[in-house]
PDB file of N, CA and C in Angstrom:
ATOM      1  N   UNK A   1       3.302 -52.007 -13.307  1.00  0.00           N
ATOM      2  CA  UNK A   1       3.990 -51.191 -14.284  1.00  0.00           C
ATOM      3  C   UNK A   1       4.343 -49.853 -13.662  1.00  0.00           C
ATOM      4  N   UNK A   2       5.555 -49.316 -13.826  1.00  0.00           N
ATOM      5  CA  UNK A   2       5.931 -48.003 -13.525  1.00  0.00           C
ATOM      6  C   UNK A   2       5.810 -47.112 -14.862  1.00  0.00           C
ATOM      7  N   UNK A   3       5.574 -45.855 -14.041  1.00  0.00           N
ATOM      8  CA  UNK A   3       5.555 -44.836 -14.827  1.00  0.00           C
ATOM      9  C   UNK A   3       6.490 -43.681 -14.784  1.00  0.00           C
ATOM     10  N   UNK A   4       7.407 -43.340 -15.549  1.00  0.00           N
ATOM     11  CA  UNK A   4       8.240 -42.584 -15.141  1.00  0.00           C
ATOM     12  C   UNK A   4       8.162 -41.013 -14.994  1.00  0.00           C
ATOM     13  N   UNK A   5       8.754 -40.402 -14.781  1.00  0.00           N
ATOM     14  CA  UNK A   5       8.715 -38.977 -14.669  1.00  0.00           C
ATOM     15  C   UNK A   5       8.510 -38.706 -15.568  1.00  0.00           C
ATOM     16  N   UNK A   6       8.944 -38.526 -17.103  1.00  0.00           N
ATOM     17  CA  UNK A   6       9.220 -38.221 -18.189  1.00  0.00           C
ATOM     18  C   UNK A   6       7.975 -38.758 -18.812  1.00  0.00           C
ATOM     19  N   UNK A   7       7.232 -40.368 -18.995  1.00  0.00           N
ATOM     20  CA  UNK A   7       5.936 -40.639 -19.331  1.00  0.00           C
ATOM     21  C   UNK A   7       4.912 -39.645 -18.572  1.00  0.00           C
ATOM     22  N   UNK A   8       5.012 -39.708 -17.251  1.00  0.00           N
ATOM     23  CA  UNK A   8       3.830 -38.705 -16.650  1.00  0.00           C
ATOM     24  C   UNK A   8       3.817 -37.279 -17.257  1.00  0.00           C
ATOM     25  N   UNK A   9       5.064 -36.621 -17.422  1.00  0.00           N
ATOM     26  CA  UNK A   9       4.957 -35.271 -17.956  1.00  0.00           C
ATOM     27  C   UNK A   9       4.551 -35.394 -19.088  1.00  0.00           C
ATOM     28  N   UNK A  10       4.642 -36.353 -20.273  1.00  0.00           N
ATOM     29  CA  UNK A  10       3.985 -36.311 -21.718  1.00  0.00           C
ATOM     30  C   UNK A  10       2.545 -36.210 -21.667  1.00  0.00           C
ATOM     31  N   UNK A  11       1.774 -37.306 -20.120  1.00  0.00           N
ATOM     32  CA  UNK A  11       0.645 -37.857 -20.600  1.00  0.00           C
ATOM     33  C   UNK A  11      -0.204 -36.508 -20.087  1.00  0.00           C
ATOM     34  N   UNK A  12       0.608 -35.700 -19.028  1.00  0.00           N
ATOM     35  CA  UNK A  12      -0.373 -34.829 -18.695  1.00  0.00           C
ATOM     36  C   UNK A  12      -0.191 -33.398 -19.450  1.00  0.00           C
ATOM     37  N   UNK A  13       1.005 -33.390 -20.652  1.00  0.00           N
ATOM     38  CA  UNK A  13       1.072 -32.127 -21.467  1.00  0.00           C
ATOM     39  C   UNK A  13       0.288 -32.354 -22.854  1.00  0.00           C
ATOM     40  N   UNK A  14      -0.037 -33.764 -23.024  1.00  0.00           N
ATOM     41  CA  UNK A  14      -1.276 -34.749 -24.096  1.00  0.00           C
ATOM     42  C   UNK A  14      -3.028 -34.130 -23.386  1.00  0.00           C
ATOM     43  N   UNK A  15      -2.535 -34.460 -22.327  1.00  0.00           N
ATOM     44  CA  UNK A  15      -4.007 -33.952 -21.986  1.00  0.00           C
ATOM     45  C   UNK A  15      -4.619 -33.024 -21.643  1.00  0.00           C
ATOM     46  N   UNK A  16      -3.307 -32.022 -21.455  1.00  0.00           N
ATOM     47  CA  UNK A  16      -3.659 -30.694 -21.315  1.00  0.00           C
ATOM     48  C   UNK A  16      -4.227 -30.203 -22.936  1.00  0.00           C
ATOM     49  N   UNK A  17      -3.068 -30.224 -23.514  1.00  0.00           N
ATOM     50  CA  UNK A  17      -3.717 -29.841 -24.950  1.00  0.00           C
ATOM     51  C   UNK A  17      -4.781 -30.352 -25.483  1.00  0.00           C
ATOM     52  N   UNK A  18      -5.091 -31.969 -25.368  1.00  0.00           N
ATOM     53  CA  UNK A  18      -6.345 -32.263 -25.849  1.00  0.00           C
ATOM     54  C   UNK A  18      -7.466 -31.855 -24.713  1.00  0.00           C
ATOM     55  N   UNK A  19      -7.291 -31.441 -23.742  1.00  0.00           N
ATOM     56  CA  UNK A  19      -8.513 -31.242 -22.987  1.00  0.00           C
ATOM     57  C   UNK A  19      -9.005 -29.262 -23.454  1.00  0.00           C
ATOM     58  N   UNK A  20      -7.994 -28.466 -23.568  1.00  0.00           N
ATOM     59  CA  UNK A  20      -7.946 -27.263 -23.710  1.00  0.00           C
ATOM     60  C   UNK A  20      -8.293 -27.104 -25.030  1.00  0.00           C
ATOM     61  N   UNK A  21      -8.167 -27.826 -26.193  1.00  0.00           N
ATOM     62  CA  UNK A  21      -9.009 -27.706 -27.828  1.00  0.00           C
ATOM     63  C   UNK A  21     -10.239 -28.054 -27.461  1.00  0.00           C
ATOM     64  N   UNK A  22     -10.890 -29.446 -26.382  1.00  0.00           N
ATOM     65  CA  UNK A  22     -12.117 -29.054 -26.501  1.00  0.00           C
ATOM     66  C   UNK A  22     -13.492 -28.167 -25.437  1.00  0.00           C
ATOM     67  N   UNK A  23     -12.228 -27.371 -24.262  1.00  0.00           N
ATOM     68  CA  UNK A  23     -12.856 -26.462 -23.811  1.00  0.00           C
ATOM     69  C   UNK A  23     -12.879 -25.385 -24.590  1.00  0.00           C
ATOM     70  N   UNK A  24     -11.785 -25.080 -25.362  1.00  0.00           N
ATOM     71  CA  UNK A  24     -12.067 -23.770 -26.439  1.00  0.00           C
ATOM     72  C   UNK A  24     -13.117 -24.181 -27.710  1.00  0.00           C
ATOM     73  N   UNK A  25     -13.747 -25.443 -27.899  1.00  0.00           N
ATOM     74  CA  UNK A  25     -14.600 -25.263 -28.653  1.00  0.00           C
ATOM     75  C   UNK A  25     -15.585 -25.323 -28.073  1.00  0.00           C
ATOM     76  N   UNK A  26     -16.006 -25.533 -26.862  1.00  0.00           N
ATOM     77  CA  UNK A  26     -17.374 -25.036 -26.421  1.00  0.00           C
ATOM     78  C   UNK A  26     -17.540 -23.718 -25.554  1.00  0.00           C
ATOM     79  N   UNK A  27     -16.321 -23.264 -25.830  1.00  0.00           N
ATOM     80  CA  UNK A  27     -16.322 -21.830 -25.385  1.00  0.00           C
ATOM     81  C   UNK A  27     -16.563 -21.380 -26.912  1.00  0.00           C
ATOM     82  N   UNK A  28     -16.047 -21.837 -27.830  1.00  0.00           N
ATOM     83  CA  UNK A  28     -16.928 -20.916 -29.138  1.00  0.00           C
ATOM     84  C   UNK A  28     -18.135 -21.198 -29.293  1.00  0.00           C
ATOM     85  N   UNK A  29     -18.512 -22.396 -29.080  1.00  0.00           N
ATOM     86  CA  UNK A  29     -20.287 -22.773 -30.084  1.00  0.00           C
ATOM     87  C   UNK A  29     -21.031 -21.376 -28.516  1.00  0.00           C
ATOM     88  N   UNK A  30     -20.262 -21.466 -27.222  1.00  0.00           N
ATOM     89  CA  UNK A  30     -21.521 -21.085 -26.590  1.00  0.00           C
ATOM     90  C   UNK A  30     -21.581 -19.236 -26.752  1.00  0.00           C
ATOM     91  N   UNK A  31     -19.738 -18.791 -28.053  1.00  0.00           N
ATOM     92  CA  UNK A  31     -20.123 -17.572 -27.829  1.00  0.00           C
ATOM     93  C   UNK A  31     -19.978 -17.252 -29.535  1.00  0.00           C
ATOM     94  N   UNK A  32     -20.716 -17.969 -30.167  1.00  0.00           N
ATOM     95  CA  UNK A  32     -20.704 -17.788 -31.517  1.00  0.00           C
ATOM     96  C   UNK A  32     -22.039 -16.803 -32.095  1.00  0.00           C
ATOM     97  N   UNK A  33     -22.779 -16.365 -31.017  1.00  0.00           N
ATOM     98  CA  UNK A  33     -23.434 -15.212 -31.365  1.00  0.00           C
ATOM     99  C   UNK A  33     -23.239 -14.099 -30.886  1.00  0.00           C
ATOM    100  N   UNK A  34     -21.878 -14.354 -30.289  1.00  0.00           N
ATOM    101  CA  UNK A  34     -21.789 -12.503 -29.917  1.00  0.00           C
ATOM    102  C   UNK A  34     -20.908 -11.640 -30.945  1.00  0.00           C
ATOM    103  N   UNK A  35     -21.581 -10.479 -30.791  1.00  0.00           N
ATOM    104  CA  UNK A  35     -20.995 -10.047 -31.715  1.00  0.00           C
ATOM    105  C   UNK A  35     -19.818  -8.910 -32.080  1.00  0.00           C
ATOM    106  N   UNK A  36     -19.012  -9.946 -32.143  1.00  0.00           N
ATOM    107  CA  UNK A  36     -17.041  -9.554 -32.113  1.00  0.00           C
ATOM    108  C   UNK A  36     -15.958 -10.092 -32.541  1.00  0.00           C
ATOM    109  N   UNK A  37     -15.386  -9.640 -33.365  1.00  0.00           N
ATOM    110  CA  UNK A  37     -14.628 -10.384 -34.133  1.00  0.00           C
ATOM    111  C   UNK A  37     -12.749 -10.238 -34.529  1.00  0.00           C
ATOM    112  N   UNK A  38     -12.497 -11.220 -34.836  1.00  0.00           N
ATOM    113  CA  UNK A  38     -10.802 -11.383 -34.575  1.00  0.00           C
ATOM    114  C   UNK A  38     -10.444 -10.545 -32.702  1.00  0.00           C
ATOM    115  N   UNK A  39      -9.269 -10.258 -32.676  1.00  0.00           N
ATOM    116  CA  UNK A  39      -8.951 -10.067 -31.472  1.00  0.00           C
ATOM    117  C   UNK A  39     -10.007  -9.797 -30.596  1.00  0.00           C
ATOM    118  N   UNK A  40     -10.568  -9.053 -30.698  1.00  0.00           N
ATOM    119  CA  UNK A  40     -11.862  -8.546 -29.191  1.00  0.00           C
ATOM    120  C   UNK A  40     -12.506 -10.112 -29.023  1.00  0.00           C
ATOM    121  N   UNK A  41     -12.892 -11.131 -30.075  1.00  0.00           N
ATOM    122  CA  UNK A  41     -13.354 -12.452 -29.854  1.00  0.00           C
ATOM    123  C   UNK A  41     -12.533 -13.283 -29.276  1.00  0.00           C
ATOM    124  N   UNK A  42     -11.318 -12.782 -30.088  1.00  0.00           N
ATOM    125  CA  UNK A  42     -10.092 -14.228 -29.236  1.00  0.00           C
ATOM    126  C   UNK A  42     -10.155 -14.066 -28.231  1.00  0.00           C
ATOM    127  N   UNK A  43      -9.526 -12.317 -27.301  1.00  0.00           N
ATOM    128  CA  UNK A  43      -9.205 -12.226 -26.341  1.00  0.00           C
ATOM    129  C   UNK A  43     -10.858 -12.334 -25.407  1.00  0.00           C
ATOM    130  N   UNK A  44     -12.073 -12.731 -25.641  1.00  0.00           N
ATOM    131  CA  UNK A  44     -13.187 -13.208 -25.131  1.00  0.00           C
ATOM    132  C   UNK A  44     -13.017 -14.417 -24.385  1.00  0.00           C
ATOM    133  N   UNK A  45     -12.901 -15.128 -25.900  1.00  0.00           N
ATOM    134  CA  UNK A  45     -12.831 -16.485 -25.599  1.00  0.00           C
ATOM    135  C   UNK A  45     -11.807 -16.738 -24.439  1.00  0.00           C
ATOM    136  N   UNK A  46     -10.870 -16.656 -24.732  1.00  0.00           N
ATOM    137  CA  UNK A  46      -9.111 -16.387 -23.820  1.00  0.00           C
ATOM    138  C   UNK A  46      -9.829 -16.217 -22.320  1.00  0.00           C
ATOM    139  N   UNK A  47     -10.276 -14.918 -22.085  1.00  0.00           N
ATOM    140  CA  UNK A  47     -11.132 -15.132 -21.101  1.00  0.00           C
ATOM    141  C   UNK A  47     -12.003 -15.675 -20.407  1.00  0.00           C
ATOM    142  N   UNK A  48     -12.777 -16.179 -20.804  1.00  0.00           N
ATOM    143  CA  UNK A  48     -13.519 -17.230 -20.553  1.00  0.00           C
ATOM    144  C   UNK A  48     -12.736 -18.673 -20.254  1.00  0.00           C
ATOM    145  N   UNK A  49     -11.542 -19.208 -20.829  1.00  0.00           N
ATOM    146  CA  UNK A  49     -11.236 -20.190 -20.735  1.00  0.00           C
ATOM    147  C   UNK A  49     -10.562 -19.676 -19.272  1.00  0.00           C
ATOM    148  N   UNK A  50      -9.448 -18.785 -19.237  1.00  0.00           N
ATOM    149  CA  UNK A  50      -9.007 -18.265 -17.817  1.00  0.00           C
ATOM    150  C   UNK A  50      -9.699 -18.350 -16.446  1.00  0.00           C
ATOM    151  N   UNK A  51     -11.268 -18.176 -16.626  1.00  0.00           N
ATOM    152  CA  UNK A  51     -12.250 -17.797 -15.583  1.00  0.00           C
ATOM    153  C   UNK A  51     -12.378 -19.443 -15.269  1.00  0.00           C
ATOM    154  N   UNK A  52     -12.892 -20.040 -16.651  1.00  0.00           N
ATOM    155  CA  UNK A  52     -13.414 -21.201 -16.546  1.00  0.00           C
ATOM    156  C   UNK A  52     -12.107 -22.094 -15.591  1.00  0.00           C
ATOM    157  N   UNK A  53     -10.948 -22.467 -15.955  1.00  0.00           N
ATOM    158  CA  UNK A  53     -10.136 -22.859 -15.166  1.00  0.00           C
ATOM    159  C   UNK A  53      -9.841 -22.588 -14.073  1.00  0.00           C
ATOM    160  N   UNK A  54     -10.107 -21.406 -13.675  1.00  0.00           N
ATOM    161  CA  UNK A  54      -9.768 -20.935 -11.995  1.00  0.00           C
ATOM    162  C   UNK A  54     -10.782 -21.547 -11.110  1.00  0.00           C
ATOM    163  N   UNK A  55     -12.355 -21.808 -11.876  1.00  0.00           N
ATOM    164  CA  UNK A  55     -13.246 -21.972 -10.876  1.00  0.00           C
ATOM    165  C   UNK A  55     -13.302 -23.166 -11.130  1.00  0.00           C
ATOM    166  N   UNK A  56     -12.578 -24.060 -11.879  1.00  0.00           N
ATOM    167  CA  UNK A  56     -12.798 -25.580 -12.022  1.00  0.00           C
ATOM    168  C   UNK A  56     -11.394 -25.824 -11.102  1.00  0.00           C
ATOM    169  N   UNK A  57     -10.224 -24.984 -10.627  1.00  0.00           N
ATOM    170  CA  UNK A  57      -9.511 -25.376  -9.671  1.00  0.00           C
ATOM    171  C   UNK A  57      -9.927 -25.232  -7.891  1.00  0.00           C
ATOM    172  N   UNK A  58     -10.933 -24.093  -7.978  1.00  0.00           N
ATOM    173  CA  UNK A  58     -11.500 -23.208  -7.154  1.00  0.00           C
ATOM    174  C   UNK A  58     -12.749 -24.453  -6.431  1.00  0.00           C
ATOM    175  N   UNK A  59     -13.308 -25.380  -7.214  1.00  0.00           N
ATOM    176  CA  UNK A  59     -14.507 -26.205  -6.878  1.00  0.00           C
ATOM    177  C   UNK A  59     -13.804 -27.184  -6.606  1.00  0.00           C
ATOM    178  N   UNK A  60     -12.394 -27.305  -6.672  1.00  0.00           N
ATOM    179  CA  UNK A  60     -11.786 -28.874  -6.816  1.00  0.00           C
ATOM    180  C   UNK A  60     -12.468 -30.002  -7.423  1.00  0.00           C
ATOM    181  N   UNK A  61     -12.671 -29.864  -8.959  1.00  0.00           N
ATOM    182  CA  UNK A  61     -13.029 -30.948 -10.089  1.00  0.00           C
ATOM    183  C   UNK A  61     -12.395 -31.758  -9.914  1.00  0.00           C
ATOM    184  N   UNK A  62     -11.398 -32.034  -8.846  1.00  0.00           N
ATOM    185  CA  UNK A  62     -10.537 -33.197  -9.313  1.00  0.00           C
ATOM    186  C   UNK A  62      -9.753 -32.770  -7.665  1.00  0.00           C
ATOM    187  N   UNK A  63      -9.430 -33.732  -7.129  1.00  0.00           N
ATOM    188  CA  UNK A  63      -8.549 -33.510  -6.165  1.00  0.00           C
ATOM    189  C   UNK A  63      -7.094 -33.402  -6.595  1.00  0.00           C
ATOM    190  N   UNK A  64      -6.329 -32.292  -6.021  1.00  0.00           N
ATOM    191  CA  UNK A  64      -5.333 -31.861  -6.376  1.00  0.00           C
ATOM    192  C   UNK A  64      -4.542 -31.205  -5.061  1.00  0.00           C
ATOM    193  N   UNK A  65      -2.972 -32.447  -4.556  1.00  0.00           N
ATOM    194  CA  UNK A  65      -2.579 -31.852  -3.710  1.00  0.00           C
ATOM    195  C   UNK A  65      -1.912 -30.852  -3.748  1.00  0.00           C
TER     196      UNK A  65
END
């Protein structure tokens, strides 16, 4: 079976979003006791997901040419 350009770009903009809802929810449960709220929390979290992705490209989780 082939996969086309156009299937590959769906399956990996599907999995970006479903993979990124459930790194942002364990970036909340693990910062749901700090204490800060609306923007200063978002832009936390925001951060954390930023850091978290650089060093999951940074460790190569996944080989990526």
């Amino acid at each position: 079976m082939k996969i086309t350009e156009e299937k590959l770009n769906e399956l990996a903009e599907n999995t970006a979003i479903m993979s990124s809802e459930v790194m942002m929810g364990s970036i909340e449960w693990q910062t749901a006791d700090v204490s800060m709220i609306g923007d200063e929390y978002n832009n936390l979290n925001r951060e954390i997901m930023k850091r978290a992705l650089k060093l999951m490209i940074k460790q190569k989780a996944w080989k990526i040419n």
